[in-house]
Protein backbone atom coordinates (compact mmCIF):
# COMPACT_ATOMS: atom_id res chain seq x y z
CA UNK A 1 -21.05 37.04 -41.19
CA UNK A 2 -18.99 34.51 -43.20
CA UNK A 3 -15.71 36.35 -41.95
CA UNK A 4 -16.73 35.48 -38.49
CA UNK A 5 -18.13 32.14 -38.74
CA UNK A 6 -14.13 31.53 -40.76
CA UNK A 7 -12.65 33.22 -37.44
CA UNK A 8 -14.64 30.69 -35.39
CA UNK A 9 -13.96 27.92 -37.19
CA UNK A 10 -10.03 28.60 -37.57
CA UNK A 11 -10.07 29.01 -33.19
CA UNK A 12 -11.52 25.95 -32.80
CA UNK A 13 -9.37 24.21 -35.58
CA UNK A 14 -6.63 25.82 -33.85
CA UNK A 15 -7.93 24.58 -29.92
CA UNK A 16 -8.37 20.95 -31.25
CA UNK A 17 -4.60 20.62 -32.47
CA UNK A 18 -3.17 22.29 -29.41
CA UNK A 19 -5.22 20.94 -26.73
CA UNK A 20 -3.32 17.94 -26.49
CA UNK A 21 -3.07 16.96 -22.18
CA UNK A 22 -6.02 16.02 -19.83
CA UNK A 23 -4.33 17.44 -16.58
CA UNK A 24 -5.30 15.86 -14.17
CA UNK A 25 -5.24 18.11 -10.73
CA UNK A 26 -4.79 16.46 -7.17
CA UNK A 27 -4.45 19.43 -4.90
CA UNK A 28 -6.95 19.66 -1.95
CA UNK A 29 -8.90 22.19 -3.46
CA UNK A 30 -9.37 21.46 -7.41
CA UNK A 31 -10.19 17.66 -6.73
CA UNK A 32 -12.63 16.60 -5.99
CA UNK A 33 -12.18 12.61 -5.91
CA UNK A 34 -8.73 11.81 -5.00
CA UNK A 35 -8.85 8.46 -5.49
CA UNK A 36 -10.63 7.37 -8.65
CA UNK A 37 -7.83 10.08 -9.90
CA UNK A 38 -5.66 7.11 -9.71
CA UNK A 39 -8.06 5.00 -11.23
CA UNK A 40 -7.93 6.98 -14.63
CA UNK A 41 -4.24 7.21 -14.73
CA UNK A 42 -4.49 3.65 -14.21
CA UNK A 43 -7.37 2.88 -16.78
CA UNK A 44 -5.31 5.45 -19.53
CA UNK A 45 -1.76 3.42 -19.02
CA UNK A 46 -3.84 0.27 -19.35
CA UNK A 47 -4.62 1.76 -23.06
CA UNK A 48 -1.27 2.82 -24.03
CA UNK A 49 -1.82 6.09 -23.12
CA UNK A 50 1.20 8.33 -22.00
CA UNK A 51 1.38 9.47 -18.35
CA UNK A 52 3.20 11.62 -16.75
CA UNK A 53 3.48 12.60 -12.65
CA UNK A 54 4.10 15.85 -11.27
CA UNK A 55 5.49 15.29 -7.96
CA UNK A 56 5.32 18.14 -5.18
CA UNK A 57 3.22 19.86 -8.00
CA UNK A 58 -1.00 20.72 -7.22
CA UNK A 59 -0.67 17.85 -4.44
CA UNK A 60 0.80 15.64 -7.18
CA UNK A 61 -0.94 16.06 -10.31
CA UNK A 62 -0.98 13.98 -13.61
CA UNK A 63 -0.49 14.66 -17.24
CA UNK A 64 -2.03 12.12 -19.69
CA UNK A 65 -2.43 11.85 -23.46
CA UNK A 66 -5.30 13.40 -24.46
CA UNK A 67 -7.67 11.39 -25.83
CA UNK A 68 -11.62 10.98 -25.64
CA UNK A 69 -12.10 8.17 -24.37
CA UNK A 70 -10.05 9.27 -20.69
CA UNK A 71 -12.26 12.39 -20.92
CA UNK A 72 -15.50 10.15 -20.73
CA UNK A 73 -14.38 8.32 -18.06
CA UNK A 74 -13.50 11.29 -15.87
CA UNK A 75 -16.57 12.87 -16.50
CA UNK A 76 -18.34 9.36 -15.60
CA UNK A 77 -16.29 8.56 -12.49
CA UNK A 78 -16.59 12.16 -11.13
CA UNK A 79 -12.57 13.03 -11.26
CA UNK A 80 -11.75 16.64 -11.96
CA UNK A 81 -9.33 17.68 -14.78
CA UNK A 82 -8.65 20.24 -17.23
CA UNK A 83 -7.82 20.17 -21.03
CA UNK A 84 -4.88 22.19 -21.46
CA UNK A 85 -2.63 23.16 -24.63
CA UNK A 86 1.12 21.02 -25.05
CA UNK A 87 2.26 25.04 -24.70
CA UNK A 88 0.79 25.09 -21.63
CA UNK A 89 1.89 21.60 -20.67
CA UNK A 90 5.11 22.40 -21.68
CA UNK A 91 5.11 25.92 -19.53
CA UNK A 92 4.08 23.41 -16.41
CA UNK A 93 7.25 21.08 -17.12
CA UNK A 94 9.84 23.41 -17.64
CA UNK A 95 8.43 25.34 -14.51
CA UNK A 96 8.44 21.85 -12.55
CA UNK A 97 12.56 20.98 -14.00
CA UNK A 98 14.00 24.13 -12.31
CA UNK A 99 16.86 23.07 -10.19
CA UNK A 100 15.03 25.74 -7.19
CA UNK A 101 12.03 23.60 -7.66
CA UNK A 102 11.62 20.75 -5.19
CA UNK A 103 9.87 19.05 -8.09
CA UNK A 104 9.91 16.35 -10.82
CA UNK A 105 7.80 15.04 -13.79
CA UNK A 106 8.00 11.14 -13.81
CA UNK A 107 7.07 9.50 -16.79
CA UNK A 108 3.96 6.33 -16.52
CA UNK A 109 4.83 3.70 -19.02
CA UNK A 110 3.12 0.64 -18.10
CA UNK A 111 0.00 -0.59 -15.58
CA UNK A 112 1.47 -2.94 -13.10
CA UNK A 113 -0.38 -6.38 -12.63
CA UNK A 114 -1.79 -6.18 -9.14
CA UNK A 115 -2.04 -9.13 -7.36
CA UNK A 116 -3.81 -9.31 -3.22
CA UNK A 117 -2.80 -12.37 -0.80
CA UNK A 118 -5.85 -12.55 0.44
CA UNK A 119 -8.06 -15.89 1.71
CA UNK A 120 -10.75 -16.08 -1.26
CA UNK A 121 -13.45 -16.03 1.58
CA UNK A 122 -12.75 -12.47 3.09
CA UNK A 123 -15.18 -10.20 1.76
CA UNK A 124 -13.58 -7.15 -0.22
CA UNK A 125 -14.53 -4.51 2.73
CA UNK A 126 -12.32 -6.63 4.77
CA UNK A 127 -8.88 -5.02 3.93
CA UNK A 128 -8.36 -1.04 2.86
CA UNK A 129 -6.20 -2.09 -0.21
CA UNK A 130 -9.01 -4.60 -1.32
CA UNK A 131 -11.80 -1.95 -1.23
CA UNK A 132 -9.89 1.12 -2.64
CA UNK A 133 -8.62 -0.88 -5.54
CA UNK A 134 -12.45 -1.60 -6.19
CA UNK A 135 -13.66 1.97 -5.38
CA UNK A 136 -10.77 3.16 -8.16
CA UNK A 137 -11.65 0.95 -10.16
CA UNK A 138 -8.25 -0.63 -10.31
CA UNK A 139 -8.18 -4.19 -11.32
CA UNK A 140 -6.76 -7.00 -9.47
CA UNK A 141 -6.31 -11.15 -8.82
CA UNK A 142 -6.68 -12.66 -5.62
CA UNK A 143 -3.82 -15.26 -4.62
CA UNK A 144 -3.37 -16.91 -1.82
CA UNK A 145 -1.32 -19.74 -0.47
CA UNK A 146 -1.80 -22.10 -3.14
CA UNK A 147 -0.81 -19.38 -5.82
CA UNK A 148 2.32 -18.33 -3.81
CA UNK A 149 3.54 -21.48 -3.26
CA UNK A 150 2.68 -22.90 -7.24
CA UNK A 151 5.04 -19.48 -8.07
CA UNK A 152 2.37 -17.35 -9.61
CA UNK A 153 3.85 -14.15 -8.09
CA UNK A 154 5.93 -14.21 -11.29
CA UNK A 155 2.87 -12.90 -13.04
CA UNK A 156 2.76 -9.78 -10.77
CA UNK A 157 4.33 -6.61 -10.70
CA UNK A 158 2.41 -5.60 -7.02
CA UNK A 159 1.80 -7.48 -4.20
CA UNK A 160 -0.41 -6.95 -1.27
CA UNK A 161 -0.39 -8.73 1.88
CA UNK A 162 -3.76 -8.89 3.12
CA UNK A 163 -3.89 -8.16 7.58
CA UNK A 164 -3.13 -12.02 7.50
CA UNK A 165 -0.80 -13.68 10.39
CA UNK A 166 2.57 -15.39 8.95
CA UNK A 167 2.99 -16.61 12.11
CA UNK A 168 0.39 -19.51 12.01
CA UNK A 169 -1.09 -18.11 15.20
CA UNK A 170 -4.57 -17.37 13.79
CA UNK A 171 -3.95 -14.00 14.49
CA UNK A 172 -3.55 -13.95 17.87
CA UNK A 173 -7.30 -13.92 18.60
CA UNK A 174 -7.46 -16.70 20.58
CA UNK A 175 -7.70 -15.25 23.71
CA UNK A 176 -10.91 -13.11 22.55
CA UNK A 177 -12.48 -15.53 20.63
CA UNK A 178 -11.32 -18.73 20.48
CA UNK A 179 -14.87 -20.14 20.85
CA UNK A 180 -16.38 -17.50 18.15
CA UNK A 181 -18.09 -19.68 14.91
CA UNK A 182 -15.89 -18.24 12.57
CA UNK A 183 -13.07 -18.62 14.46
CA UNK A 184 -13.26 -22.60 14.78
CA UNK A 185 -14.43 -22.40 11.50
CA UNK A 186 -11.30 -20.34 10.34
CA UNK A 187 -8.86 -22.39 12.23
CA UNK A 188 -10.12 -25.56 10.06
CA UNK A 189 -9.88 -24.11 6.75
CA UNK A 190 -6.53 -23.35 7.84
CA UNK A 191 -5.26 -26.79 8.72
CA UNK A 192 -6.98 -28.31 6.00
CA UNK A 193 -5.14 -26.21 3.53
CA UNK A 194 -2.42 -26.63 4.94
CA UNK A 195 -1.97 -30.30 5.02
CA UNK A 196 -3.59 -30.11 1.57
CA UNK A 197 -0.42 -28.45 0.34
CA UNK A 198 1.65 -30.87 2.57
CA UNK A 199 2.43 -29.95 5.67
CA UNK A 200 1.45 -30.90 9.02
CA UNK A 201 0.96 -27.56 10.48
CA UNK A 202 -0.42 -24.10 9.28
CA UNK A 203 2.37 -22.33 11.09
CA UNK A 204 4.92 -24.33 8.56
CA UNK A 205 2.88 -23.27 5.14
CA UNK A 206 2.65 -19.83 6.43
CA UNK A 207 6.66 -19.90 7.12
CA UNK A 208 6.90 -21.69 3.38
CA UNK A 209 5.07 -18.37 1.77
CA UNK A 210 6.54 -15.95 3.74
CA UNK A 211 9.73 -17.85 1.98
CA UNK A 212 8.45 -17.22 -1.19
CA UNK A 213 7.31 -13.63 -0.87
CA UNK A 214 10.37 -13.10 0.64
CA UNK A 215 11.87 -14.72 -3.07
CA UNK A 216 9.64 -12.86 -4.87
CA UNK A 217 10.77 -9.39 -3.71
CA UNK A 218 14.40 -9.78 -3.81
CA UNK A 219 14.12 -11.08 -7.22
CA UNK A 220 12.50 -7.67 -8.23
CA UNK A 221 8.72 -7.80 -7.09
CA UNK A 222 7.33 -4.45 -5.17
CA UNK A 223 5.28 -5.44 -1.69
CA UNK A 224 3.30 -3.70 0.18
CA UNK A 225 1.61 -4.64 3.14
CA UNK A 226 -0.73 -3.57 5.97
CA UNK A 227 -1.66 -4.08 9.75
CA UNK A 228 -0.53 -7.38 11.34
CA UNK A 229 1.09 -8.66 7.61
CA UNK A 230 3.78 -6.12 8.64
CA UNK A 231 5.13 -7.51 11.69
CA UNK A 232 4.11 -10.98 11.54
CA UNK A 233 6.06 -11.59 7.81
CA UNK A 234 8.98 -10.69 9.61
CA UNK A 235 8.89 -12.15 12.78
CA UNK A 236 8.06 -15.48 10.50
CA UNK A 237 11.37 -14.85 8.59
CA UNK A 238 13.36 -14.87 11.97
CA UNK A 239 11.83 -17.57 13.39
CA UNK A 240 12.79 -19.80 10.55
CA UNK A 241 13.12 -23.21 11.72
CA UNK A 242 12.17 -22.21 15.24
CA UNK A 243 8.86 -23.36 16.47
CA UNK A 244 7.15 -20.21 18.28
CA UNK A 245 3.74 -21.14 18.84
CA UNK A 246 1.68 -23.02 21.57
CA UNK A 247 -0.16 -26.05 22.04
CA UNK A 248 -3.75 -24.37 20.93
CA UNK A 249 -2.39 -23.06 17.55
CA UNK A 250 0.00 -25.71 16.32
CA UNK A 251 -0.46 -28.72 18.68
CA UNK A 252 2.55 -29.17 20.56
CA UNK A 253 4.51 -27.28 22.65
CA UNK A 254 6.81 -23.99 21.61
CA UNK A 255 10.29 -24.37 21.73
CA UNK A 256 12.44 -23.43 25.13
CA UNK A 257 14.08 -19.98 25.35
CA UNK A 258 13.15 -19.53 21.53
CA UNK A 259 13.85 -15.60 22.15
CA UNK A 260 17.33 -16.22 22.00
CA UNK A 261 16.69 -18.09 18.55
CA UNK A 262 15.56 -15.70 16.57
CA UNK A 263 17.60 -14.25 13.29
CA UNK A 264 16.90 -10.43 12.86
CA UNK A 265 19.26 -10.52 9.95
CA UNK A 266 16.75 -12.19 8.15
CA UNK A 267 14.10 -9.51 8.57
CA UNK A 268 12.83 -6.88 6.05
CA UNK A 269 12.30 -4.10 8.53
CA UNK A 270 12.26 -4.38 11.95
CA UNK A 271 14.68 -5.55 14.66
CA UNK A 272 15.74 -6.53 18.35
CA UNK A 273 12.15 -7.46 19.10
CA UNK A 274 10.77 -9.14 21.95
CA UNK A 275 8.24 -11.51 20.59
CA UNK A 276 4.82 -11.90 23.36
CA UNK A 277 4.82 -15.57 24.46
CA UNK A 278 1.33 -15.23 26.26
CA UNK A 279 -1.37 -17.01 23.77
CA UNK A 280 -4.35 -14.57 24.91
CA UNK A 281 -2.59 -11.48 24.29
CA UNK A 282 -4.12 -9.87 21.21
CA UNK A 283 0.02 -8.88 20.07
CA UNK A 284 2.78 -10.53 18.42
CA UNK A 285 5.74 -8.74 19.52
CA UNK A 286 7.57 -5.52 20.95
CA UNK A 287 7.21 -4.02 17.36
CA UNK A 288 3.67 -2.67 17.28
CA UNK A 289 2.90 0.51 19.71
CA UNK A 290 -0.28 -0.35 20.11
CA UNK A 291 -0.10 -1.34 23.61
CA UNK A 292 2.20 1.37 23.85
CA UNK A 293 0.52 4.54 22.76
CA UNK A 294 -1.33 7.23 24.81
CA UNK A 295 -3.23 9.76 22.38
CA UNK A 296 -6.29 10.89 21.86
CA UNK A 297 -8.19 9.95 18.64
CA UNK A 298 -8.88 13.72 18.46
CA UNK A 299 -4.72 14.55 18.50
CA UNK A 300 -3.47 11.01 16.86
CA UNK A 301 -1.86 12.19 13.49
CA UNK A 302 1.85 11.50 11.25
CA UNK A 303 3.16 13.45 9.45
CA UNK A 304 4.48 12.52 5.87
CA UNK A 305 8.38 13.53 5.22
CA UNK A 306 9.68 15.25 2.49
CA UNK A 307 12.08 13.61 0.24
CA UNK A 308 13.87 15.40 -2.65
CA UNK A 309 11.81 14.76 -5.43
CA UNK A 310 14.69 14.84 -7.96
CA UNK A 311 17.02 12.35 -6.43
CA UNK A 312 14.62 10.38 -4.28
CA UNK A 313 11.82 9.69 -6.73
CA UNK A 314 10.61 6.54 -5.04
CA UNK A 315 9.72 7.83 -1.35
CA UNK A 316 8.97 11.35 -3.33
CA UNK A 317 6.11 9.19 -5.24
CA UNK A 318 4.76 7.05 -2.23
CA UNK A 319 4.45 10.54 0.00
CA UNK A 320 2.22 12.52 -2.99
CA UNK A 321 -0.21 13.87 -1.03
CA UNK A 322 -2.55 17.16 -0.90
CA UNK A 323 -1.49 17.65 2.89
CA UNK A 324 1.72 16.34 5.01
CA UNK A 325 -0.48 15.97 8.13
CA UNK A 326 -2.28 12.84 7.76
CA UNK A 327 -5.11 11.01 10.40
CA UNK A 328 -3.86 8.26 12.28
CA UNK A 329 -5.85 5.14 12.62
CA UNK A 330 -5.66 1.37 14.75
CA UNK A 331 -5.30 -2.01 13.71
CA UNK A 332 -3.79 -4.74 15.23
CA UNK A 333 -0.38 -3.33 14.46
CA UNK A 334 -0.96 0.45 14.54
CA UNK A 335 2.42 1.81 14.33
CA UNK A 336 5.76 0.66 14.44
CA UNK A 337 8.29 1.15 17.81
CA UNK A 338 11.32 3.67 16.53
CA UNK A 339 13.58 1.36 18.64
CA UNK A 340 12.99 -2.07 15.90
CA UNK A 341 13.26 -0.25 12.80
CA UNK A 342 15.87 -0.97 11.21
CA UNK A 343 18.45 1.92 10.22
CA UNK A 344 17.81 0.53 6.28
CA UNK A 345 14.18 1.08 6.47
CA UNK A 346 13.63 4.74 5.21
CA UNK A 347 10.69 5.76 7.45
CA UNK A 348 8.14 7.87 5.48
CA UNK A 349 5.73 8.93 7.82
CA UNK A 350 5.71 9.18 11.39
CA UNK A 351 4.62 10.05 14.84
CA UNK A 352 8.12 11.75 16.32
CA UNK A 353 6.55 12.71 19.91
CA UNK A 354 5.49 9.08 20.50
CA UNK A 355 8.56 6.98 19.17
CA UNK A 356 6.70 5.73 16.47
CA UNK A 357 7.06 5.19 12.82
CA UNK A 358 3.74 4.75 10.70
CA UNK A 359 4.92 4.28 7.27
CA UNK A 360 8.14 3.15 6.25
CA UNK A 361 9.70 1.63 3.07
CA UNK A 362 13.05 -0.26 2.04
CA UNK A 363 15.16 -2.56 -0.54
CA UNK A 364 15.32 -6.24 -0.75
CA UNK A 365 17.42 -7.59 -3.46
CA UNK A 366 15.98 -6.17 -6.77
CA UNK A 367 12.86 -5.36 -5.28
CA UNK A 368 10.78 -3.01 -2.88
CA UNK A 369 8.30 -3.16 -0.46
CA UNK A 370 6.01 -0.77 1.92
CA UNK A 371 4.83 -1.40 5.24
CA UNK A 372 1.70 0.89 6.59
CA UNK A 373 0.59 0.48 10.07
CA UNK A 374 -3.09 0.37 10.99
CA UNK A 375 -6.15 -1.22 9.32
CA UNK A 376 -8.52 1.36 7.60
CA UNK A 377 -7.75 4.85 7.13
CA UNK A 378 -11.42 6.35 7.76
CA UNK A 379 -12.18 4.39 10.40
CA UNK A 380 -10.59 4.86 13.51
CA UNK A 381 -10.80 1.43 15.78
CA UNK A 382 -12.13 -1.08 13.61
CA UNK A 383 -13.24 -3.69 15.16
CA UNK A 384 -14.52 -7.48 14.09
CA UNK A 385 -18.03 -7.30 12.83
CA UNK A 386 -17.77 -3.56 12.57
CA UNK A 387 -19.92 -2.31 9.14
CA UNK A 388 -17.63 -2.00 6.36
CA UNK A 389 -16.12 1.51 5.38
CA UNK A 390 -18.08 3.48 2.39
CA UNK A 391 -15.53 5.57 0.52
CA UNK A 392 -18.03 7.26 -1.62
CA UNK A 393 -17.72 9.59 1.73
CA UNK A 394 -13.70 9.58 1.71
CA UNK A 395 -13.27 10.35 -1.90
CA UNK A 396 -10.35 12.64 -0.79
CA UNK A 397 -8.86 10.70 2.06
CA UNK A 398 -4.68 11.43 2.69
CA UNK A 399 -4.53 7.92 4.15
CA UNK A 400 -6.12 6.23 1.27
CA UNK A 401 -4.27 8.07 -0.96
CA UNK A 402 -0.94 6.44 0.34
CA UNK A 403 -1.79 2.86 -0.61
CA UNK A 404 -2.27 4.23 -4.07
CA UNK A 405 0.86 5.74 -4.08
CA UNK A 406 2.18 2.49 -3.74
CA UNK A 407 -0.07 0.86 -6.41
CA UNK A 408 0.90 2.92 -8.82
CA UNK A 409 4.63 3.84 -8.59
CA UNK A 410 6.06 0.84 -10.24
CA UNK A 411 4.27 2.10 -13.12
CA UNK A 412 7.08 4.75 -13.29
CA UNK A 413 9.75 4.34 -15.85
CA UNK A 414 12.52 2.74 -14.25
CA UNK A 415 15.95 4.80 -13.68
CA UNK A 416 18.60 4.41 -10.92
CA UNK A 417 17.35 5.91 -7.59
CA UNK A 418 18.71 7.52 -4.80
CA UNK A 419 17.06 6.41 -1.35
């Protein structure tokens, strides 16, 4: 009896020392909440735990340091994982590092510091990147013009653009609801702030922050934006000293053939649009398909590219998904027109039998940044008012799983990239 209680003792000795990894599945089948996944990779990095991501591996996996502490918090936000042996992590890595393999193991080293441009009244079910960092558990800081223009972007690794209009146009809704409540009410908390921070119309502070996101980036900050902060930063970077908007949003007139005015060389993305001059047309330009589109909501998909995950780390780590076919979605600006992307935008996902590009990504300067079409991923058409989306019933959704892609990948250890 002593022999075998020695045996036991000596296995479980034996487990303890070699089961070194939490591994941390993200296939469609072994996981079974995609998104706080990202959540503990997040939490472990956070506490100077080792990380490591399998790309093109179980639908993107992760390796972390084992340790009891990320073991408890799995088990207490509901992610599944594994503990597994450093042989058998090491079996998995060498497997992954075959040049036949369309794979690659990129090492985590440090949480990035999340920041959202977002007006400190929107509620957090207002924006997809707002909610999912909450539902992940993610932390974050709310900025907003103020911030941006005082230069605390320098404290950030991340940036989101909330669906906010650089524009100055108050999101186009005018036509809709110009006589809404919180339209009139939105309009004056605009202007107020604005003159607050010293100018005499919103449409110049918005132009003065697009300026300074525009800084921030090239200087070596990572962006990523959704919905109508896609299209309308960039059509504010053209329009630099060009005054595009009407008498109702900015008090005087627009300027005469202002087409012809604007710069496309100082865009991020997009290109040769036609900007809508009509003030109750819910659009801003040629750029978004909305308008443009003709699919069903039962057909409307993209499809996710592949990228080499060895040489093209970057768009390898912002496509990680556990399927390539992905369920499209509306917003404001939906999708992109194939026609005003620009050939140095890399487009990651896309629509190819409609002309459109959903998902694309690119270099300015030192830095990065990600556009996304549409505004929430699990729900189809959202419209104002509309109840906000609960994602304790899309714990696996592909589309959410994109904009924590993009959370998370400056988190990888920096090396020269190939894109």
């Amino acid at each position: 009896m002593k022999k075998i209680l020695l045996t036991l003792s000596l296995i479980l000795i034996s487990n303890s020392i070699w089961a070194s990894f939490i591994y941390v599945p993200m296939s469609h089948d072994n996981q079974k909440n995609h998104l706080k996944a990202y959540g503990i990779v997040y939490y472990a990095l956070q506490n100077g735990l080792k990380a490591k991501w399998l790309l093109n591996y179980d639908g993107g996996a992760f390796l972390i340091e084992n340790n009891s502490a990320i073991e408890n918090e799995s088990k207490i936000r509901g992610v599944s994982y594994q503990i597994i042996s450093d042989a058998k992590a090491q079996i998995i890595l060498e497997e992954i590092s075959s040049p036949s393999k369309n794979q690659e193991a990129i090492t985590l080293e440090k949480a990035p510091k999340i920041a959202v441009y977002s007006p400190k009244d929107k509620m957090p079910w207002d924006d997809a990147v707002t909610m999912v960092l909450t539902y992940a558990e993610i932390p974050f800081d709310v900025v907003y013009d103020e911030e941006v223009l005082g230069d605390k972007l320098l404290l950030y690794e991340w940036l989101h653009l909330h669906h906010e209009d650089f524009t100055g146009q108050y999101g186009r809704f005018y036509g809709a609801f110009r006589s809404a409540p919180w339209y009139v009410q939105q309009k004056k908390r605009a202007e107020a702030l604005a003159a607050k921070l010293g100018y005499s119309k919103v449409s110049e502070a918005k132009r003065a922050v697009s300026k300074k996101i525009r800084d921030y980036v090239i200087g070596g900050g990572f962006m990523f934006a959704m919905c109508s902060a896609t299209d309308s930063f960039d059509i504010a970077l053209a329009a630099d000293g060009v005054d595009i908007c009407e008498p109702m949003f900015d008090g005087d007139a627009s300027e005469p053939n202002y087409q012809s005015k604007i710069d496309f060389n100082k865009t991020f993305a997009f290109k040769d649009f036609e900007l809508i001059r009509n003030p109750t047309t819910y659009e801003f330009s040629s750029i978004d398909m909305t308008r443009k589109r003709r699919i069903k909501k039962e057909t409307d998909y993209f499809v996710l590219k592949e990228f080499s995950a060895k040489w093209d780390q970057v768009p390898t780590m912002l496509c990680q998904n556990h399927t390539q076919i992905v369920k499209a979605f509306m917003g404001q600006t939906t999708s992109f027109d194939r026609r005003n992307v620009k050939s140095t935008a890399l487009i990651l996902g896309e629509n190819t039998t409609n002309g459109e590009a959903r998902y694309i990504h690119g270099t300015k300067g030192k830095g990065l940044f990600t556009f996304y079409g549409g505004h929430d991923p699990e729900d189809y058409q959202h419209r104002v008012g509309d109840p906000k989306t609960e994602l304790d019933l899309h714990p696996t959704s592909p589309g959410y799983r994109l904009i924590l892609n993009n959370v998370l990948f400056p988190a990888a250890k920096k090396k020269k990239q190939k894109t």
